[in-house]
C-alpha atoms as a PDB file:
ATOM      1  CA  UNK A   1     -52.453 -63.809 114.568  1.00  0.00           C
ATOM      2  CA  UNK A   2     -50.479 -63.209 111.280  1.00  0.00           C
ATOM      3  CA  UNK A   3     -47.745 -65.811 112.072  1.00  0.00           C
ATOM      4  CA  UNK A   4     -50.717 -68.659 112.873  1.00  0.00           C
ATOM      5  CA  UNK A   5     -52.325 -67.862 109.628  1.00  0.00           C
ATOM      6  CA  UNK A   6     -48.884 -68.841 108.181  1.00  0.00           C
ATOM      7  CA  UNK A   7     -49.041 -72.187 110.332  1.00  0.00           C
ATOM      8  CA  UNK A   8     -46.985 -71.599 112.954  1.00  0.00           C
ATOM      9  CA  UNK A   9     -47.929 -72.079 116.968  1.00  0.00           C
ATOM     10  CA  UNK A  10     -47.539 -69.384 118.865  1.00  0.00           C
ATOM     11  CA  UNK A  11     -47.512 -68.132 122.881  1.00  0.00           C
ATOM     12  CA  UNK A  12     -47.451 -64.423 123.273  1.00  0.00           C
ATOM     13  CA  UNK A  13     -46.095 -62.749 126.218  1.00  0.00           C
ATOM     14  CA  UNK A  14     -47.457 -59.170 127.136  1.00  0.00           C
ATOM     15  CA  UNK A  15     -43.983 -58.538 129.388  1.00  0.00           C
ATOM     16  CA  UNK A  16     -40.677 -59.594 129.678  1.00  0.00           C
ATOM     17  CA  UNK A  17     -41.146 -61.372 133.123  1.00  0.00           C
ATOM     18  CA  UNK A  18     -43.729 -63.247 131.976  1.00  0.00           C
ATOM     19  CA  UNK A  19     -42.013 -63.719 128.556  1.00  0.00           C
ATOM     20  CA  UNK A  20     -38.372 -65.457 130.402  1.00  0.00           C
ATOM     21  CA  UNK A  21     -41.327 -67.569 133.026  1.00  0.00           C
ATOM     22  CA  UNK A  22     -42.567 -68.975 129.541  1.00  0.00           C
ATOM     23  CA  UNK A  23     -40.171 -69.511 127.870  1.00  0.00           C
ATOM     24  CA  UNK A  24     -38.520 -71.654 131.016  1.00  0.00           C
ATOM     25  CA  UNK A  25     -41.910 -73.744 131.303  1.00  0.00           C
ATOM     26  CA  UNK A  26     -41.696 -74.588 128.043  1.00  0.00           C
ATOM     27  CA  UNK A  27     -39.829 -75.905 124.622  1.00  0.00           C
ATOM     28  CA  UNK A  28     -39.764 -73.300 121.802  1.00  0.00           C
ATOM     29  CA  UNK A  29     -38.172 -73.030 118.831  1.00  0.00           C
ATOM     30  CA  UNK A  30     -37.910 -69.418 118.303  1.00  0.00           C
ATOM     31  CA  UNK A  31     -38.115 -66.264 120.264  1.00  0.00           C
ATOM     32  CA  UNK A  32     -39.600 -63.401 118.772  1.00  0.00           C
ATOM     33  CA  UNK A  33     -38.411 -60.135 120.957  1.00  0.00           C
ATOM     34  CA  UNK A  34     -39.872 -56.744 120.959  1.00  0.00           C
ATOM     35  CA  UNK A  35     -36.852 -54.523 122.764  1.00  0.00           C
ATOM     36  CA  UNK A  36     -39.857 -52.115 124.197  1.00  0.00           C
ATOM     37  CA  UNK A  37     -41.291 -54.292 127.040  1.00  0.00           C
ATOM     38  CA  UNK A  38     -42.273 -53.537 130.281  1.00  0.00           C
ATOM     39  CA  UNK A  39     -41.115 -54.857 133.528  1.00  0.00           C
ATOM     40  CA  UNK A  40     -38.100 -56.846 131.536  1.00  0.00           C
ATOM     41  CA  UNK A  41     -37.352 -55.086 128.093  1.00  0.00           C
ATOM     42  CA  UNK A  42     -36.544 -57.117 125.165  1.00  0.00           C
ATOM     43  CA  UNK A  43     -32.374 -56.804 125.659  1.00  0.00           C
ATOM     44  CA  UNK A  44     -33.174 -58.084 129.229  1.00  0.00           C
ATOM     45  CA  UNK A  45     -34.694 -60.729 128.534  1.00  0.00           C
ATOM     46  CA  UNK A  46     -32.380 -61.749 125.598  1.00  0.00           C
ATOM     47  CA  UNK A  47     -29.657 -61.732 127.993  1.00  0.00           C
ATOM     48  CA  UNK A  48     -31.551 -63.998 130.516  1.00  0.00           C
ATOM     49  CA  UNK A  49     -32.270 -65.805 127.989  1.00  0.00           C
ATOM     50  CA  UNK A  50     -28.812 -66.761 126.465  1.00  0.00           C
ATOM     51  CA  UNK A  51     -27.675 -67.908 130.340  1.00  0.00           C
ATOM     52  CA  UNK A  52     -29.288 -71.045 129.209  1.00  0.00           C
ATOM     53  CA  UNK A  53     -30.671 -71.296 125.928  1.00  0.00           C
ATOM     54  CA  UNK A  54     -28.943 -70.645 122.461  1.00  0.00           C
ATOM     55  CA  UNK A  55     -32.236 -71.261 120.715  1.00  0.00           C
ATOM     56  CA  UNK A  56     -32.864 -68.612 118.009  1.00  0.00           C
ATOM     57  CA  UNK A  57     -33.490 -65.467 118.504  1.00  0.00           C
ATOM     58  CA  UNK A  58     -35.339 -62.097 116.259  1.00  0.00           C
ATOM     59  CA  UNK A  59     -35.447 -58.889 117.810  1.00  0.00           C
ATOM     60  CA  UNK A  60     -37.619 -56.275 116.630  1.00  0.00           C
ATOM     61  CA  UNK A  61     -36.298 -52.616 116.653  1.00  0.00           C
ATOM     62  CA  UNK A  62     -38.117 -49.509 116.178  1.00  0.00           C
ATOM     63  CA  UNK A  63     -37.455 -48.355 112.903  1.00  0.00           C
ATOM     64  CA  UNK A  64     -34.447 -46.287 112.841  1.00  0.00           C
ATOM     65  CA  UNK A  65     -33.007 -46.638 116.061  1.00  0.00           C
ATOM     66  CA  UNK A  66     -29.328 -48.083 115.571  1.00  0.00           C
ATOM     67  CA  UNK A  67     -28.838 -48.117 119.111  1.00  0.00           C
ATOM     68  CA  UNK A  68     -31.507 -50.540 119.832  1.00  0.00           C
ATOM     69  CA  UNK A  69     -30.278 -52.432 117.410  1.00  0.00           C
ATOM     70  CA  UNK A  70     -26.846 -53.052 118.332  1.00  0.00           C
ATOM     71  CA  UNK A  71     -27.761 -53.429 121.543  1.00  0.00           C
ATOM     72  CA  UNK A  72     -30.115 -56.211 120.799  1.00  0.00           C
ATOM     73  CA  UNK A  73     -27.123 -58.102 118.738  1.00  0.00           C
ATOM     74  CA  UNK A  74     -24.648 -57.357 121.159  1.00  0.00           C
ATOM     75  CA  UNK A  75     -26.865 -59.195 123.894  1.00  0.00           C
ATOM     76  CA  UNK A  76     -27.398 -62.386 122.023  1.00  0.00           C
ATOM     77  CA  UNK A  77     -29.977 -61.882 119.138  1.00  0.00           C
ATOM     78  CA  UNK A  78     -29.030 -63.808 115.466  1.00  0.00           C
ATOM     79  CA  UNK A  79     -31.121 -60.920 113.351  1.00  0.00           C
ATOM     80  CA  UNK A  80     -33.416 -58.215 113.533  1.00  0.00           C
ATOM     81  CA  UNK A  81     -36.121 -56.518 111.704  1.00  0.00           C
ATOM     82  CA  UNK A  82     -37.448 -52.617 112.352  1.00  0.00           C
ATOM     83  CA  UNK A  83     -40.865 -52.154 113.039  1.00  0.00           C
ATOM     84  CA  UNK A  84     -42.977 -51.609 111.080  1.00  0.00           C
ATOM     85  CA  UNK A  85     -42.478 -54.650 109.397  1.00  0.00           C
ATOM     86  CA  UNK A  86     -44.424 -56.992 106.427  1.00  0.00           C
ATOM     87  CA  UNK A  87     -45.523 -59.845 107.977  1.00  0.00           C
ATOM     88  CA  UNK A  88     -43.831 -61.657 104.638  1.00  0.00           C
ATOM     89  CA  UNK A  89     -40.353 -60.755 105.154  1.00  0.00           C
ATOM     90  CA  UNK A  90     -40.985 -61.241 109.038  1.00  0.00           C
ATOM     91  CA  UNK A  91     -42.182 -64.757 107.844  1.00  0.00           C
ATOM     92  CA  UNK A  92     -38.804 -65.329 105.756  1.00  0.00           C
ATOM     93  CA  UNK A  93     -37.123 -64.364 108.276  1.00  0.00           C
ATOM     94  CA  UNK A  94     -38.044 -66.913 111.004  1.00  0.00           C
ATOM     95  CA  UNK A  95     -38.145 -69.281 108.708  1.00  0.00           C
ATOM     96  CA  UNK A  96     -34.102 -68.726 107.578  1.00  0.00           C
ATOM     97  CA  UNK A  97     -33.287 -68.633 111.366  1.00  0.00           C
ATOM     98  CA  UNK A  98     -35.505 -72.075 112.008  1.00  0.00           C
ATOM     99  CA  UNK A  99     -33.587 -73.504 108.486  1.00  0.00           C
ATOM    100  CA  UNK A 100     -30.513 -72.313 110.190  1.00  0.00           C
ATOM    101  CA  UNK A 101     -30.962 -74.300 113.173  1.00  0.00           C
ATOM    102  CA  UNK A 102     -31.287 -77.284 111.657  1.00  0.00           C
ATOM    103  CA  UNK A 103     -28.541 -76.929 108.910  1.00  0.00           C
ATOM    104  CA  UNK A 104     -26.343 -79.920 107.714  1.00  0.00           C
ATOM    105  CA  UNK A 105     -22.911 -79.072 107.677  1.00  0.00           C
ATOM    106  CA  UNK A 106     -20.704 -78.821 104.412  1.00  0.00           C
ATOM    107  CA  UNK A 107     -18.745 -81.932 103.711  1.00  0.00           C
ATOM    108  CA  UNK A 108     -15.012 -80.338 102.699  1.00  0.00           C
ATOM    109  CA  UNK A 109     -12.989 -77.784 104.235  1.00  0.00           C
ATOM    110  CA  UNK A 110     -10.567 -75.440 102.502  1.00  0.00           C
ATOM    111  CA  UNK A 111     -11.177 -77.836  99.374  1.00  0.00           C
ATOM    112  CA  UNK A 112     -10.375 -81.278 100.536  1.00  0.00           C
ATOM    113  CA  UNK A 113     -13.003 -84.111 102.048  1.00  0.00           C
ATOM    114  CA  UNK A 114     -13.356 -84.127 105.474  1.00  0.00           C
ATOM    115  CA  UNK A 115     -13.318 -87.994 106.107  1.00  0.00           C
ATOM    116  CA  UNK A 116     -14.175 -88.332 109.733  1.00  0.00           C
ATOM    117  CA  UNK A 117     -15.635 -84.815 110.285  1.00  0.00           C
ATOM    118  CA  UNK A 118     -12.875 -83.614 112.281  1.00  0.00           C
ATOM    119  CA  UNK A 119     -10.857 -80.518 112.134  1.00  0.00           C
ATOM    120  CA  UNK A 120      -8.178 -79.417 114.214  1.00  0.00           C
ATOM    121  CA  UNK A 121      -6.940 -75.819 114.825  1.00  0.00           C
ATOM    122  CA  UNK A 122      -4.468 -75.153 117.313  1.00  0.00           C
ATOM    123  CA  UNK A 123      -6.655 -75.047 121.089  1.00  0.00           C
ATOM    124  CA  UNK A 124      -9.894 -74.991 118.997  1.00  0.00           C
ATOM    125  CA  UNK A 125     -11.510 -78.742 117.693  1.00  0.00           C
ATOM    126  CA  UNK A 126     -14.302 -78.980 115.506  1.00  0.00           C
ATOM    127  CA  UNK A 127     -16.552 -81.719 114.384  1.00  0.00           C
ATOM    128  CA  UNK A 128     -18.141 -80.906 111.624  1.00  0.00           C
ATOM    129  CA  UNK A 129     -21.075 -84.126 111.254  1.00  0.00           C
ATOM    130  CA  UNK A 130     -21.609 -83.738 115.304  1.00  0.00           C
ATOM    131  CA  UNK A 131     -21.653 -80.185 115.266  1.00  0.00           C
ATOM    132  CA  UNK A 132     -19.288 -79.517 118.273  1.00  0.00           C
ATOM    133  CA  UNK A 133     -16.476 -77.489 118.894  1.00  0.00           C
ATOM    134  CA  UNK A 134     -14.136 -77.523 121.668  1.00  0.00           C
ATOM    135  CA  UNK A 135     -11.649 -74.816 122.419  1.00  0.00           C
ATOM    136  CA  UNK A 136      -8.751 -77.157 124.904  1.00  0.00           C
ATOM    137  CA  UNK A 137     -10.972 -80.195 124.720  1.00  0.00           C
ATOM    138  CA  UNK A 138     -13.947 -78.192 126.379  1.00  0.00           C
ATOM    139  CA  UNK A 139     -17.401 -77.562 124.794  1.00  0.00           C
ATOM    140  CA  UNK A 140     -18.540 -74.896 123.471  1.00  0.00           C
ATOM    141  CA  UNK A 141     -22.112 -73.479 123.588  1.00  0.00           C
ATOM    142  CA  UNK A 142     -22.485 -71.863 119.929  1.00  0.00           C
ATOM    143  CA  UNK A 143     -25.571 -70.261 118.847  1.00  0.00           C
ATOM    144  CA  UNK A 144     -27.064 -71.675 115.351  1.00  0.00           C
ATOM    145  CA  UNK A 145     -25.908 -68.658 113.892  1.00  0.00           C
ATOM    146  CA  UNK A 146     -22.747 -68.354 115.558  1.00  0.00           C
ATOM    147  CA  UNK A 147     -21.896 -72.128 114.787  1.00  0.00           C
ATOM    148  CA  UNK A 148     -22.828 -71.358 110.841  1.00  0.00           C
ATOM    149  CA  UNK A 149     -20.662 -68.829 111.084  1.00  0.00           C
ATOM    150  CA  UNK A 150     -17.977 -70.503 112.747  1.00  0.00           C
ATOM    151  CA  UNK A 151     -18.323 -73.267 110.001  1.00  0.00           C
ATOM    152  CA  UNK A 152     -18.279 -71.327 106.934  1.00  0.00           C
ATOM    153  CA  UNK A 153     -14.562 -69.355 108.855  1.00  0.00           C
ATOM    154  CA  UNK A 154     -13.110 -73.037 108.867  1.00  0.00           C
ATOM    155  CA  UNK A 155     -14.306 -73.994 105.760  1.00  0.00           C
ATOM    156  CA  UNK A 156     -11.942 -71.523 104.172  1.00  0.00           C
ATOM    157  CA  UNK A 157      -8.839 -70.992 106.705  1.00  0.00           C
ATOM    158  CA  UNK A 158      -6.506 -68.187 105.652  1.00  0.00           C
ATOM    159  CA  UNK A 159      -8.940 -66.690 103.204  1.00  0.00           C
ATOM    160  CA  UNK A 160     -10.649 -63.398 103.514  1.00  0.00           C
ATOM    161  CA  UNK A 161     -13.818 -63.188 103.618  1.00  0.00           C
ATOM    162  CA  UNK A 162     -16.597 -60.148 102.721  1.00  0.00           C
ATOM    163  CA  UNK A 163     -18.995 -59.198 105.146  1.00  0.00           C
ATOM    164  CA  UNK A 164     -21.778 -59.135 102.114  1.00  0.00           C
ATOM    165  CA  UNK A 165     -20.790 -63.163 101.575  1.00  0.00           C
ATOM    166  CA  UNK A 166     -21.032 -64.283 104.886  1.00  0.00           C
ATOM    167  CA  UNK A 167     -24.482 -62.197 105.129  1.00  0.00           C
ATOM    168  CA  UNK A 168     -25.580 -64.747 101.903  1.00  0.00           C
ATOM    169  CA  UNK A 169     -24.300 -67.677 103.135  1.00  0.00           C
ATOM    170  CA  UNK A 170     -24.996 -67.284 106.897  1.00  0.00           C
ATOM    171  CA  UNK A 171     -27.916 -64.829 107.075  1.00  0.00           C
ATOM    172  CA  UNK A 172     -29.596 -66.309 103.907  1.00  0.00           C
ATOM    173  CA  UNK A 173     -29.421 -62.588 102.602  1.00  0.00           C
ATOM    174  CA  UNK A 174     -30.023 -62.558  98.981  1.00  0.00           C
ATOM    175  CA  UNK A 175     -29.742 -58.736  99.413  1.00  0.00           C
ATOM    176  CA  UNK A 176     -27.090 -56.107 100.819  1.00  0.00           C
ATOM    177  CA  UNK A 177     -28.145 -56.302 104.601  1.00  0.00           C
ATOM    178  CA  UNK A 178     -26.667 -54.492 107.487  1.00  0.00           C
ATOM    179  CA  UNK A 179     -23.040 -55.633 108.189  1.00  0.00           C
ATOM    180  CA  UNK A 180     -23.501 -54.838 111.454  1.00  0.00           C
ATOM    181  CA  UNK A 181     -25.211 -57.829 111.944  1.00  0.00           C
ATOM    182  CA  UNK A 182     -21.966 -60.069 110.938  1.00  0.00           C
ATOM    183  CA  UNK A 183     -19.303 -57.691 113.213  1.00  0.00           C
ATOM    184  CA  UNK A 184     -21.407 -58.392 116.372  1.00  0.00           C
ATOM    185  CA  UNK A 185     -21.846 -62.144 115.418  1.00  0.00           C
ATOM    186  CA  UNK A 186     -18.077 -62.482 114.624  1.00  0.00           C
ATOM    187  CA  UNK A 187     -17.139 -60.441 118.230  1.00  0.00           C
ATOM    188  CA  UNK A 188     -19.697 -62.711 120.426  1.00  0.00           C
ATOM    189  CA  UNK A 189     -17.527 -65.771 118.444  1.00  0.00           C
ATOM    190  CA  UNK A 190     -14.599 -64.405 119.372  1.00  0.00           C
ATOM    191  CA  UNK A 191     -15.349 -63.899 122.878  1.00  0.00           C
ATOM    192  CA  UNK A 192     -15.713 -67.762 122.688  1.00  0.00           C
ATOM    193  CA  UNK A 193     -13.074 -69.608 120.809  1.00  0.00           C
ATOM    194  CA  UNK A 194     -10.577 -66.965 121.569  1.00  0.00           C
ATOM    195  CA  UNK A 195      -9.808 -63.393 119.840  1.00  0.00           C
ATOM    196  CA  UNK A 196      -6.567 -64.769 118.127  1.00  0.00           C
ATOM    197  CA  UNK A 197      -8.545 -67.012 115.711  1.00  0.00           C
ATOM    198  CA  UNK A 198     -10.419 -64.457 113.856  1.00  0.00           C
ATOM    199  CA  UNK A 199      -8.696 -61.532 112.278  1.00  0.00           C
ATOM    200  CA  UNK A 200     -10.578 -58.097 110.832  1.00  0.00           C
ATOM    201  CA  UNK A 201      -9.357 -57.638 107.118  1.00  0.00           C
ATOM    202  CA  UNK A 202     -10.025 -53.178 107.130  1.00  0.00           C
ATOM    203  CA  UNK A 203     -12.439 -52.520 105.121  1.00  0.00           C
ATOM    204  CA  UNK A 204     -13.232 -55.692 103.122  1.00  0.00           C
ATOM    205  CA  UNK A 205     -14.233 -58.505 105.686  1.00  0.00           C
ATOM    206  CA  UNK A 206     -12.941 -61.256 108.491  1.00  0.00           C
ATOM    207  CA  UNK A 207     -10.310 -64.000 107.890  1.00  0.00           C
ATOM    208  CA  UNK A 208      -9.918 -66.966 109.740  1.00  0.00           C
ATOM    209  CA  UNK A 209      -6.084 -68.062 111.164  1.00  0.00           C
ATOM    210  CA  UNK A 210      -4.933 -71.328 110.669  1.00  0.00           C
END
């Protein structure tokens, strides 16, 4: 009721089995995931999900329970917010994630124009105006988040960069939010184009190898 006051359609599911049959009979933009759900919980069901969809995806967590959390991240989500929470930051929050999914990708990369879009990095390929990436000529499936993320690593190879920055530019965090959000994101990444690509600068952030 609070999201359609803010113009927004919604279909509510009252379990997680009826939640995945939905959401396969039909075209959403978002999912909004409660982990406590019967039949299917919420990690369940994000998992099911994210077989076949990367469509965006907020988990709700109890408030206070870091295990939920992580295990809601870990399983596909982009963010999370901990119950209870004001229907105005839930609002800014699905409306980054929908921004996110629609982004336009930054024109230059480590500086210099990209003229054709493309950027090449040992196995992995990336066009940056289609919005692909190949890893040995093969598609990838990327998330919007994980693509954003993957975006703003290239955009800046050999160049370390702080968790709290990539929260701003990829999270649209314009406060200190939970970095645990950006380790998970960066280790479902690397499970994708390849554990080499990424390295973990202790203590500061992530860089990107050339």
């Amino acid at each position: 009721m609070a999201l359609e006051r803010y113009g927004y359609q919604v279909s509510a599911a009252p379990d997680g089995l009826t939640g995945l049959e939905m959401f396969r009979e039909g075209q959403h933009d978002l999912l909004l995931l409660d982990i406590m759900l019967p039949h299917l919980d919420g990690i369940g069901l994000c998992r099911r999900i994210r077989e076949t969809s990367q469509a965006p995806i907020l988990m709700m967590s109890a408030r206070g329970d870091a295990l939920d959390v992580v295990a809601g991240l870990e399983a596909g989500a982009d963010d999370y917010v901990v119950k209870p929470v004001d229907t105005s930051v839930l609002v800014a929050r699905i409306r980054t994630l929908l921004r996110r999914a629609t982004f336009t990708a930054p024109s230059t990369a480590a500086g210099r124009p990209v003229d054709d879009g493309l950027l090449t990095f040992r196995d992995l390929s990336v066009d940056t105006r289609g919005l692909e990436v190949r890893v040995d000529d093969r598609p990838l499936a990327l998330t919007p988040t994980e693509l954003r993320l993957f975006l703003e690593f290239v955009a800046a190879p050999g160049i370390a960069l702080q968790r709290q920055t990539l929260l701003r530019k990829v999270w649209d965090y314009g406060w200190d939010g939970d970095s645990r959000v950006v380790d998970l994101a960066v280790q479902r990444l690397r499970k994708k184009i390849g554990a080499g690509h990424i390295e973990t600068v202790r203590g500061f952030g992530y860089r990107f190898r050339r």
